[in-house]
PDB file of N, CA and C in Angstrom:
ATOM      1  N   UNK A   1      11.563 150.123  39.341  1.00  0.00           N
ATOM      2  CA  UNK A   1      11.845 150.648  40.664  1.00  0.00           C
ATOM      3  C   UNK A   1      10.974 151.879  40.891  1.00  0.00           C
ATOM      4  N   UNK A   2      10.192 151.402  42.216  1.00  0.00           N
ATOM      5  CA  UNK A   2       9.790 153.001  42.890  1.00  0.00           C
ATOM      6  C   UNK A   2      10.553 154.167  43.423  1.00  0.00           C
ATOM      7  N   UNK A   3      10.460 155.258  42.764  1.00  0.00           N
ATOM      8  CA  UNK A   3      10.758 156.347  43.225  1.00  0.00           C
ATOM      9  C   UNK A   3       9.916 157.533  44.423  1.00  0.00           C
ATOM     10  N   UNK A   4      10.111 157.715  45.426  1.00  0.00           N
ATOM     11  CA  UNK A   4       9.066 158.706  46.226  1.00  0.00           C
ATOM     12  C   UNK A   4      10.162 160.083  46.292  1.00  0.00           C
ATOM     13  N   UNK A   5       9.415 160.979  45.626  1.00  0.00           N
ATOM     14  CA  UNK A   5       9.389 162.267  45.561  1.00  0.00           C
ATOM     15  C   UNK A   5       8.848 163.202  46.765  1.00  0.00           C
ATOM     16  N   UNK A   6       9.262 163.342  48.274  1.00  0.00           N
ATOM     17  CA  UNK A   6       8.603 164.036  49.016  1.00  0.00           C
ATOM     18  C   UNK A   6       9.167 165.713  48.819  1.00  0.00           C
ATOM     19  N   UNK A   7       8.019 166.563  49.166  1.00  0.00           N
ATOM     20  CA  UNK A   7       8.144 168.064  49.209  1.00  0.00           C
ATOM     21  C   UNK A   7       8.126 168.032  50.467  1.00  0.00           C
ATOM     22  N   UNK A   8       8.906 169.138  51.114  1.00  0.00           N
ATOM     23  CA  UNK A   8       9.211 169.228  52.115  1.00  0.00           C
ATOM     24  C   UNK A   8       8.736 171.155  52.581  1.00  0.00           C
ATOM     25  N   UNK A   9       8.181 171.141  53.489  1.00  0.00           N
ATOM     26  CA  UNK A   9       7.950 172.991  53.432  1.00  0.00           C
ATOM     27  C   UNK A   9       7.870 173.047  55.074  1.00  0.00           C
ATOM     28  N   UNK A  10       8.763 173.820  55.897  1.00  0.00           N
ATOM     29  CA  UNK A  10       9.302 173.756  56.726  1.00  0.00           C
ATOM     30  C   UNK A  10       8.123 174.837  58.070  1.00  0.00           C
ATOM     31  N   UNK A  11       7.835 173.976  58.976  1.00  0.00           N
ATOM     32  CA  UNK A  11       6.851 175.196  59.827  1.00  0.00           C
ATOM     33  C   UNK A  11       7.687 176.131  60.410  1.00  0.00           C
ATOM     34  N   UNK A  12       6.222 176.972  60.646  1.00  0.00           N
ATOM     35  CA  UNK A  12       6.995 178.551  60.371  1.00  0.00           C
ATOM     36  C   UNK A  12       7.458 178.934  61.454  1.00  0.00           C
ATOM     37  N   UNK A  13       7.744 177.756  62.692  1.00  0.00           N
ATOM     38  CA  UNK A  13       7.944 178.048  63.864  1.00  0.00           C
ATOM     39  C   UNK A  13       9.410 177.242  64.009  1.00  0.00           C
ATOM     40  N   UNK A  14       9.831 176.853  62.846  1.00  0.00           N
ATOM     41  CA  UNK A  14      11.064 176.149  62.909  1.00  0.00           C
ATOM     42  C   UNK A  14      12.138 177.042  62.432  1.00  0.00           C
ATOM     43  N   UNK A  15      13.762 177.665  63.106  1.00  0.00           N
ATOM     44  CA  UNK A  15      13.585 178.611  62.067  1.00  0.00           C
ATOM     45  C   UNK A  15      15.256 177.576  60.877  1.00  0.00           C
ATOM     46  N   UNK A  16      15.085 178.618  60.473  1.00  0.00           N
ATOM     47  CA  UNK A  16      15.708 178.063  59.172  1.00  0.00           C
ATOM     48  C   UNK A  16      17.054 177.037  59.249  1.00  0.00           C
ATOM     49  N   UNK A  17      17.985 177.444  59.744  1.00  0.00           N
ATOM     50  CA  UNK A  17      19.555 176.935  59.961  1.00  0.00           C
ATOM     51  C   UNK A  17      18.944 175.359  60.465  1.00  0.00           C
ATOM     52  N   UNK A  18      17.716 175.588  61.622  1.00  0.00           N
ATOM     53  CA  UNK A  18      17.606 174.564  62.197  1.00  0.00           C
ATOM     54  C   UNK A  18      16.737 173.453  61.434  1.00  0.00           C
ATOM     55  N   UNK A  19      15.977 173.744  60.918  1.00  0.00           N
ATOM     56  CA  UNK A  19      15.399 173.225  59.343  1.00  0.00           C
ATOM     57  C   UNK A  19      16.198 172.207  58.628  1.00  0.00           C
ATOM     58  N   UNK A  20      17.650 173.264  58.067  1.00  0.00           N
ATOM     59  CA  UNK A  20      18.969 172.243  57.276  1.00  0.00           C
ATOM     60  C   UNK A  20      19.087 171.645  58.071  1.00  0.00           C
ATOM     61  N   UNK A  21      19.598 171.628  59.540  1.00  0.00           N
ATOM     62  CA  UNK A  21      20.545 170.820  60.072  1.00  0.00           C
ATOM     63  C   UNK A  21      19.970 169.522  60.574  1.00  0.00           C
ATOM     64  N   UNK A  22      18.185 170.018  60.784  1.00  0.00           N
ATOM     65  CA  UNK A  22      17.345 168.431  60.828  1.00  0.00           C
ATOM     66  C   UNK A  22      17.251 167.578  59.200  1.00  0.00           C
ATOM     67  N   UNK A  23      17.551 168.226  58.585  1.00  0.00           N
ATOM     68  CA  UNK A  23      16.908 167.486  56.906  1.00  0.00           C
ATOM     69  C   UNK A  23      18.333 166.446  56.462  1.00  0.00           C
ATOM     70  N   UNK A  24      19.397 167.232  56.945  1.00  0.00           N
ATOM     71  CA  UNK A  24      20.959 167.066  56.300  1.00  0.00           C
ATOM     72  C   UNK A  24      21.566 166.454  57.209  1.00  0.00           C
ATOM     73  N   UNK A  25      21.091 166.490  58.525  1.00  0.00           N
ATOM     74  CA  UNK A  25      21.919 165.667  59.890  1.00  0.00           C
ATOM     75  C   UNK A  25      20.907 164.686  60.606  1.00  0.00           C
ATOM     76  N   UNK A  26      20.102 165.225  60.767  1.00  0.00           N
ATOM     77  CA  UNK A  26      19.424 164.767  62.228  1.00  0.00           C
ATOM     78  C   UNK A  26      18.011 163.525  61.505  1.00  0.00           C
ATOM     79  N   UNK A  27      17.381 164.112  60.470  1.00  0.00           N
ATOM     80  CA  UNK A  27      16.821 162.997  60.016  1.00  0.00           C
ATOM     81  C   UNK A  27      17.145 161.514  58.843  1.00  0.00           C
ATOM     82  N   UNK A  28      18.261 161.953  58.330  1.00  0.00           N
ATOM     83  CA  UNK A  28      18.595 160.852  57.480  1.00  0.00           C
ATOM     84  C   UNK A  28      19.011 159.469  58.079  1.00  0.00           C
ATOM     85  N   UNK A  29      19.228 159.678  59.288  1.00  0.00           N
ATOM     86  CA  UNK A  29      19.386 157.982  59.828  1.00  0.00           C
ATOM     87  C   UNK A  29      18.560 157.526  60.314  1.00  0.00           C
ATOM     88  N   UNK A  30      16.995 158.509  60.546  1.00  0.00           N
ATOM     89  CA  UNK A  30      15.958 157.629  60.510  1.00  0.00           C
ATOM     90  C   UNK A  30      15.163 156.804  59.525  1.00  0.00           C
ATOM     91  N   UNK A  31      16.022 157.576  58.162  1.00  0.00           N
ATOM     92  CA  UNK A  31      15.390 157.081  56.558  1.00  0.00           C
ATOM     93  C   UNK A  31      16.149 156.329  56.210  1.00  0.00           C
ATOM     94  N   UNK A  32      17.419 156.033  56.991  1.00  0.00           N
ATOM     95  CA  UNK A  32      18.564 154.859  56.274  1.00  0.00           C
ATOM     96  C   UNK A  32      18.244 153.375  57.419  1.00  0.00           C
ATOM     97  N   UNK A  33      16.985 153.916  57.848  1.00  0.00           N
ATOM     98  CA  UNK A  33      16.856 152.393  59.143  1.00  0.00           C
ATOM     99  C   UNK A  33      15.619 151.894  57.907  1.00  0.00           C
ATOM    100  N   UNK A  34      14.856 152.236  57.382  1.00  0.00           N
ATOM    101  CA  UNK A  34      13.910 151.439  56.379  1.00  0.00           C
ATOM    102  C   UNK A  34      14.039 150.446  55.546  1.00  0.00           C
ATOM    103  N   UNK A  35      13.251 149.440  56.240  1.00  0.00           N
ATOM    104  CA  UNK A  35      13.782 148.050  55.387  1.00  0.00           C
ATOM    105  C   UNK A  35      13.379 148.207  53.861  1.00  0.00           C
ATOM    106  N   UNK A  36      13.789 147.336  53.380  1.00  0.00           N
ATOM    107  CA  UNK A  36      13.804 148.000  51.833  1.00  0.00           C
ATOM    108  C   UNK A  36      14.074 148.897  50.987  1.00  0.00           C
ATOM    109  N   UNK A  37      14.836 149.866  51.837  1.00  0.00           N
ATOM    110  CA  UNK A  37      15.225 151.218  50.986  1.00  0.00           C
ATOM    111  C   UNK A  37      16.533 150.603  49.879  1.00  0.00           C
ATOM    112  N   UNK A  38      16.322 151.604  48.616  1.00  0.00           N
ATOM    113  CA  UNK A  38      17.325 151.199  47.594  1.00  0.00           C
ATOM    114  C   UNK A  38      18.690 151.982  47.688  1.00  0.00           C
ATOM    115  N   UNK A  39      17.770 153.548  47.703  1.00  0.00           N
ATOM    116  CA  UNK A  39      18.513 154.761  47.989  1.00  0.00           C
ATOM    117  C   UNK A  39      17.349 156.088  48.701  1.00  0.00           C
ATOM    118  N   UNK A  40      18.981 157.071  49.189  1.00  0.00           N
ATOM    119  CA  UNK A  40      17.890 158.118  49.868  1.00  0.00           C
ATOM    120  C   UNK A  40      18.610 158.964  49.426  1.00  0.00           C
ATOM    121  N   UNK A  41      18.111 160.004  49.560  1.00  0.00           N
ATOM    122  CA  UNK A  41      18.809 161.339  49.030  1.00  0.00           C
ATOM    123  C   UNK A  41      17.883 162.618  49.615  1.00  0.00           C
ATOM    124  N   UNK A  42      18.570 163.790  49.842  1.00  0.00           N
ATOM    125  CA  UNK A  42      17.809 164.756  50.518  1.00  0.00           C
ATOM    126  C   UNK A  42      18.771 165.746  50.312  1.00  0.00           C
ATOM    127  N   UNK A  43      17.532 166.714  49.443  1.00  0.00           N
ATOM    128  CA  UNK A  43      17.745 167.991  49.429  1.00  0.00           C
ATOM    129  C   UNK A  43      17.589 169.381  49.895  1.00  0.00           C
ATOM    130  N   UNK A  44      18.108 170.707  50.116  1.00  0.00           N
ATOM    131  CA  UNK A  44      17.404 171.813  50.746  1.00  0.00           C
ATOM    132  C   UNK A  44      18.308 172.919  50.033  1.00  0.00           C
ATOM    133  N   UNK A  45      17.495 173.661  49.941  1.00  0.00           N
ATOM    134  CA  UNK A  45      17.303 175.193  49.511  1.00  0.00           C
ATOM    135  C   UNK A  45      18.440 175.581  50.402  1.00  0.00           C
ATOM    136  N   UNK A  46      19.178 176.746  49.869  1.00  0.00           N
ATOM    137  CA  UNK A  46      20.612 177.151  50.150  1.00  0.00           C
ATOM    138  C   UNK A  46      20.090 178.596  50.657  1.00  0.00           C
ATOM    139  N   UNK A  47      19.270 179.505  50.872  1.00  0.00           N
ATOM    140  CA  UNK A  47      19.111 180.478  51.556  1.00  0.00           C
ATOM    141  C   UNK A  47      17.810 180.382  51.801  1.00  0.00           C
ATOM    142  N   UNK A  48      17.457 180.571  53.105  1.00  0.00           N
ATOM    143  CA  UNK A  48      15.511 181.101  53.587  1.00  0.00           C
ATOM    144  C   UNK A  48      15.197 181.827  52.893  1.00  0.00           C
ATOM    145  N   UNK A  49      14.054 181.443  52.770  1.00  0.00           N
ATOM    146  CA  UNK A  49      12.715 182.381  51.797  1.00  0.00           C
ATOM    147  C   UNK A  49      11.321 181.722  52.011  1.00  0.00           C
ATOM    148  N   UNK A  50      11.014 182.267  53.104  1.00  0.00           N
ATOM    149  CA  UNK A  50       9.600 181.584  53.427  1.00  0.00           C
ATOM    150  C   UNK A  50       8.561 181.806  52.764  1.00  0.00           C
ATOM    151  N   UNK A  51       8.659 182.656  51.515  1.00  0.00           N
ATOM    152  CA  UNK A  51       7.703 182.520  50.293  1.00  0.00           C
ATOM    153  C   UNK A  51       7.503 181.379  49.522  1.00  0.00           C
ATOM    154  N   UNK A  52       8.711 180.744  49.980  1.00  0.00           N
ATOM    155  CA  UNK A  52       8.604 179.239  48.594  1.00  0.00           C
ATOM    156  C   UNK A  52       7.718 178.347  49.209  1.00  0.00           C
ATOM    157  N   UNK A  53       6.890 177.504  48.185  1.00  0.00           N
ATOM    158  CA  UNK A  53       6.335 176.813  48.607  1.00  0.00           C
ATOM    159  C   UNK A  53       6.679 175.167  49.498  1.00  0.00           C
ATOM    160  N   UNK A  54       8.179 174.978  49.020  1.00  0.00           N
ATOM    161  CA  UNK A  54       8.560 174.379  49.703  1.00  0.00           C
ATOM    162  C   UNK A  54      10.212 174.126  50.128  1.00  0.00           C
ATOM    163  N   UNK A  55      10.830 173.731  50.980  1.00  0.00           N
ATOM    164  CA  UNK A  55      11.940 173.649  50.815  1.00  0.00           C
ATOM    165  C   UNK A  55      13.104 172.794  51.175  1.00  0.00           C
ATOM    166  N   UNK A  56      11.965 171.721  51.188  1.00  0.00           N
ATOM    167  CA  UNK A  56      13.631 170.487  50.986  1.00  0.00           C
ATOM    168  C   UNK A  56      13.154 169.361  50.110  1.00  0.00           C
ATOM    169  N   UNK A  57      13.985 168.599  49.456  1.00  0.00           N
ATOM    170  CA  UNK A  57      13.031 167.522  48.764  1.00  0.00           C
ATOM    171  C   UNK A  57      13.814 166.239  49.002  1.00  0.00           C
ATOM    172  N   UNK A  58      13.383 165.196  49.753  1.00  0.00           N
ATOM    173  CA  UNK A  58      13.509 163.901  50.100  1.00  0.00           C
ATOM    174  C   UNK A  58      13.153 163.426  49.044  1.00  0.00           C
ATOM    175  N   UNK A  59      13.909 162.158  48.457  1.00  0.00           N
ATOM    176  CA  UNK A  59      14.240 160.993  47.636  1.00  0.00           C
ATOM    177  C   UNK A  59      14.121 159.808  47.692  1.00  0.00           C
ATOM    178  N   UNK A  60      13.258 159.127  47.997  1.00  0.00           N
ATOM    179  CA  UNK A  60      13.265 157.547  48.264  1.00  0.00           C
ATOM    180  C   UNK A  60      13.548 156.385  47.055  1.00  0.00           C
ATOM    181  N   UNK A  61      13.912 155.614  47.173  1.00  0.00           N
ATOM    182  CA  UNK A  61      13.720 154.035  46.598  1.00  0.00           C
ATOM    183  C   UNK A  61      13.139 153.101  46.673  1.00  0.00           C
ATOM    184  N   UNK A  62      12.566 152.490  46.143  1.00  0.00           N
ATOM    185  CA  UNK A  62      11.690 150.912  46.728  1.00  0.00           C
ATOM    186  C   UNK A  62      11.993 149.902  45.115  1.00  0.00           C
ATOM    187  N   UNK A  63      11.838 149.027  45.730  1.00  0.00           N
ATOM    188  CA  UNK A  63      11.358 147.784  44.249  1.00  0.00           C
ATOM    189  C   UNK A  63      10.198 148.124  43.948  1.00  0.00           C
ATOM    190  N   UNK A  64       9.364 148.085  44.637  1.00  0.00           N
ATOM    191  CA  UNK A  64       7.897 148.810  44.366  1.00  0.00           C
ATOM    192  C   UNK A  64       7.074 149.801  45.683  1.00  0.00           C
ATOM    193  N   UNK A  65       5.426 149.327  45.069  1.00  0.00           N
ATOM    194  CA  UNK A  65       5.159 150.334  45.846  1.00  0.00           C
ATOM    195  C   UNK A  65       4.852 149.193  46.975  1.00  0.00           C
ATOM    196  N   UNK A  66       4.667 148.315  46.788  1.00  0.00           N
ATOM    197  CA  UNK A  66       4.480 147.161  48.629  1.00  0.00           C
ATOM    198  C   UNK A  66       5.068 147.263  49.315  1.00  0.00           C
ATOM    199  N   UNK A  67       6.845 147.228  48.634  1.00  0.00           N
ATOM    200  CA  UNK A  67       7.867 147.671  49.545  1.00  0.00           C
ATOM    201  C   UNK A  67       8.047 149.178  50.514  1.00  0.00           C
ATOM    202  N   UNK A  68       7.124 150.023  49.796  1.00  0.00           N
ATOM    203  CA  UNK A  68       6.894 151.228  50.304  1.00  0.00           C
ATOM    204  C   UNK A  68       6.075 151.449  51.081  1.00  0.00           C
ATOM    205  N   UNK A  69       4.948 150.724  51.109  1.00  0.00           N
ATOM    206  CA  UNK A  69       3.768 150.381  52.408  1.00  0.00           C
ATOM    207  C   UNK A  69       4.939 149.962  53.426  1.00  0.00           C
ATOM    208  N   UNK A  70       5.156 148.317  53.017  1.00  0.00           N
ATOM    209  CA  UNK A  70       5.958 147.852  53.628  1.00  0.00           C
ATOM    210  C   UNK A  70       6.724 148.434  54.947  1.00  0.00           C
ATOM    211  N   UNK A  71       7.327 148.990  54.276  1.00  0.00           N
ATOM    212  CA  UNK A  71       8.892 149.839  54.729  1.00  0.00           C
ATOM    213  C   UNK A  71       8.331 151.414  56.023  1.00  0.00           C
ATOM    214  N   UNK A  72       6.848 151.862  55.457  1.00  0.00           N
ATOM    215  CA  UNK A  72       6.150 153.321  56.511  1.00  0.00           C
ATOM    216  C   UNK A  72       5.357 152.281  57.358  1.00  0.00           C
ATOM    217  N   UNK A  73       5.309 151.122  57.368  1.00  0.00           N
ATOM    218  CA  UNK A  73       4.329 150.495  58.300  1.00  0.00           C
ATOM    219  C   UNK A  73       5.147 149.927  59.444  1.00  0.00           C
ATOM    220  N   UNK A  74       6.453 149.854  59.370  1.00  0.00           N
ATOM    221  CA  UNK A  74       7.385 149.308  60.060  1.00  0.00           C
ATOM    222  C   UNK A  74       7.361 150.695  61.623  1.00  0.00           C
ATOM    223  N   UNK A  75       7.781 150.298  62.489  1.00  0.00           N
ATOM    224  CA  UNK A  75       8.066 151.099  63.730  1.00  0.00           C
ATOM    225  C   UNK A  75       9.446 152.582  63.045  1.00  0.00           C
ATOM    226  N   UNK A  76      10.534 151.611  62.011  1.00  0.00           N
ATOM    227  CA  UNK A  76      11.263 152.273  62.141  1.00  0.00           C
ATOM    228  C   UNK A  76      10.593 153.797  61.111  1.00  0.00           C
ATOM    229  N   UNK A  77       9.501 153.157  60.156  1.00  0.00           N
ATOM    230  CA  UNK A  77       8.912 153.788  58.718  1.00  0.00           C
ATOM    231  C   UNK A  77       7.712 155.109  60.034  1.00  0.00           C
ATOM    232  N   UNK A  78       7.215 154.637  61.160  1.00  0.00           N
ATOM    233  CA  UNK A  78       6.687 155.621  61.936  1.00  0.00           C
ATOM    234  C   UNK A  78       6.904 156.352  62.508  1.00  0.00           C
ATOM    235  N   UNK A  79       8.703 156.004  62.768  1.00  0.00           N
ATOM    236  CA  UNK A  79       9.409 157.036  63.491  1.00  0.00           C
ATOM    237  C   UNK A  79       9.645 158.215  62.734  1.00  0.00           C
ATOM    238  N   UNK A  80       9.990 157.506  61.580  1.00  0.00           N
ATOM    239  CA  UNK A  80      10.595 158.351  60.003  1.00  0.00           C
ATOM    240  C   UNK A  80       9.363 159.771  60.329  1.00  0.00           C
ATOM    241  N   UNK A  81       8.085 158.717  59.834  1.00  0.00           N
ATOM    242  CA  UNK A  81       6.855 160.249  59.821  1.00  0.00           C
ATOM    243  C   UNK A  81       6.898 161.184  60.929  1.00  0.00           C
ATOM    244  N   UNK A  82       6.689 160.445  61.990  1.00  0.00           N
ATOM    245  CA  UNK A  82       6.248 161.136  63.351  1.00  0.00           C
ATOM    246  C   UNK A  82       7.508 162.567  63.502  1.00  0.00           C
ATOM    247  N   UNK A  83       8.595 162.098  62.576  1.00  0.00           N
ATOM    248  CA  UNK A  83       9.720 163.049  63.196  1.00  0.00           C
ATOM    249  C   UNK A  83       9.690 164.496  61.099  1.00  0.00           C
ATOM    250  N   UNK A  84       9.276 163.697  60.434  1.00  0.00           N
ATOM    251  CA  UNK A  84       8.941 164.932  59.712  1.00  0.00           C
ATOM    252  C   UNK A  84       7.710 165.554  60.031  1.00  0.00           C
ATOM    253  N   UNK A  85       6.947 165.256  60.587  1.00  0.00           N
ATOM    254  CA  UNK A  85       5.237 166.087  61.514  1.00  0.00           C
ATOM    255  C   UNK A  85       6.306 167.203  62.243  1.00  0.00           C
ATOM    256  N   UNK A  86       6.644 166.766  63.126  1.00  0.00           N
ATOM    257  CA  UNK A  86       7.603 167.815  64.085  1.00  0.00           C
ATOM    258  C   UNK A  86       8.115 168.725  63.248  1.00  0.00           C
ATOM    259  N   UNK A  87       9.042 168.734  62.161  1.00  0.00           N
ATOM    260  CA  UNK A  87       9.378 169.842  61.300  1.00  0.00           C
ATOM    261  C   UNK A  87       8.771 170.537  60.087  1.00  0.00           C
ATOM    262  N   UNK A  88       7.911 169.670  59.305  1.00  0.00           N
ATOM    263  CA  UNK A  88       7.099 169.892  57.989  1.00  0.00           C
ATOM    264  C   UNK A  88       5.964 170.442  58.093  1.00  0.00           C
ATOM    265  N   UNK A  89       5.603 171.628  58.024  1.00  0.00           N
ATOM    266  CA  UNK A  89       4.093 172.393  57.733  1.00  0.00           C
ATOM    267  C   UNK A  89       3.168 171.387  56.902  1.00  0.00           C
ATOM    268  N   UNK A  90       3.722 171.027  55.529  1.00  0.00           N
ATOM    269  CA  UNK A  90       3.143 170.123  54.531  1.00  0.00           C
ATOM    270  C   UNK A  90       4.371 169.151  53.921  1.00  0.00           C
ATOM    271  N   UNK A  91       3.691 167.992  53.732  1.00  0.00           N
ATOM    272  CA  UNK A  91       4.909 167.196  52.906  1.00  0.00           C
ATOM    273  C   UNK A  91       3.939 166.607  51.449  1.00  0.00           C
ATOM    274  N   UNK A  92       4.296 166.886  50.526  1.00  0.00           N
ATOM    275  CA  UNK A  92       3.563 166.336  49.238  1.00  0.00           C
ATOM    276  C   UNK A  92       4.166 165.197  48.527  1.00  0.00           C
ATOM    277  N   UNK A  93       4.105 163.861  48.653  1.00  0.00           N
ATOM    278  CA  UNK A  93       4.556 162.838  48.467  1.00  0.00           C
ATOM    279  C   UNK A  93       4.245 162.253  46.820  1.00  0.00           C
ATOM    280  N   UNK A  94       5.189 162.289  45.998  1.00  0.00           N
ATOM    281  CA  UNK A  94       5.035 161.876  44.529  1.00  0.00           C
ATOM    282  C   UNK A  94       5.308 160.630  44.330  1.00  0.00           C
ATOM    283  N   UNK A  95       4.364 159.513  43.944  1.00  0.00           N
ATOM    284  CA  UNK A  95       5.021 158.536  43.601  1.00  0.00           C
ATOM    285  C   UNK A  95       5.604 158.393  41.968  1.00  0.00           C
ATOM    286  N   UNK A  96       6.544 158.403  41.603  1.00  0.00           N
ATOM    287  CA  UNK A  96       7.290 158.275  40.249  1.00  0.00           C
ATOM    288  C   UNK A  96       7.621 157.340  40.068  1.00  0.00           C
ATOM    289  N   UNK A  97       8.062 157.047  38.744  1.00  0.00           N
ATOM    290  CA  UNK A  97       8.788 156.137  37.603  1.00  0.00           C
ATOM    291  C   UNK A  97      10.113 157.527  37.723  1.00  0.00           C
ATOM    292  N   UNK A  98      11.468 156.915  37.522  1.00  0.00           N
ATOM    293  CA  UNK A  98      12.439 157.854  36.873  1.00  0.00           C
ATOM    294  C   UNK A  98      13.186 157.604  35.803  1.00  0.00           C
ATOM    295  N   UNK A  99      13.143 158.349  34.834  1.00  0.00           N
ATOM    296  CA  UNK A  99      13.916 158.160  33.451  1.00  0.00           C
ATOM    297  C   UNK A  99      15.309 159.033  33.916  1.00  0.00           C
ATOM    298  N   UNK A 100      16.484 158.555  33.956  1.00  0.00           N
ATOM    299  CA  UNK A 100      17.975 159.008  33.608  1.00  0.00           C
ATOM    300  C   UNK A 100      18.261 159.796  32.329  1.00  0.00           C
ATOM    301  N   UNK A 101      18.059 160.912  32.155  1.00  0.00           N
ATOM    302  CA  UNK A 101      18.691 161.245  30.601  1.00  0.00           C
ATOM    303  C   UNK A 101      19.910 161.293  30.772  1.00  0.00           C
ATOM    304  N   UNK A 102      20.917 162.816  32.061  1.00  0.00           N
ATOM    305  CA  UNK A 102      21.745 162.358  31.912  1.00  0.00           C
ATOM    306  C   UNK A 102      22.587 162.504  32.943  1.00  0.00           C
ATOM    307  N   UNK A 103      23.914 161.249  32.985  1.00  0.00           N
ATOM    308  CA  UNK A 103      24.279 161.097  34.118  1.00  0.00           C
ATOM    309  C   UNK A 103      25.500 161.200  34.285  1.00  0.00           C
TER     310      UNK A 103
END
């Protein structure tokens, strides 16, 4: 299974509260419309600090990585982007393997 690791670093014209409440409310049901998703998960930093380099980290799933083309090539996978552009200065996208040590 593919794992996508996105970094998330919030523009500097967004301000913070409103940041969480797009990462934790407002965008996850555009990432739960992706065909093929396994799982999603999304994280964010618990106080502003616009020194960090980044500050939320999105979680994806796939069977692989086709399914992951797949799935950003779709209308619903363009909406997904087009609407982290609007909030993300930079997004740094990891593709991983994940090992469980412990759970």
């Amino acid at each position: 299974m593919l794992k996508v690791v996105s970094l998330l670093k919030r523009k500097e014209d967004v301000l913070f509260e409103a940041f969480r409440k797009w990462a934790l409310d407002e965008h996850p049901p555009l990432g739960r419309q992706l065909p093929g998703i396994r799982h999603y998960r999304m994280s964010v930093i618990l106080e502003d600090n616009p020194d960090l380099p980044y500050h939320a980290v999105s979680e994806f799933w796939f069977d692989d990585n086709e399914a992951r083309l797949a799935a950003f090539a779709t209308p619903e996978g363009k909406a997904a982007a087009e609407d982290a552009a609007m909030h993300c200065a930079s997004r740094v996208h990891l593709l991983t393997e994940e090992k469980i040590i412990i759970e």
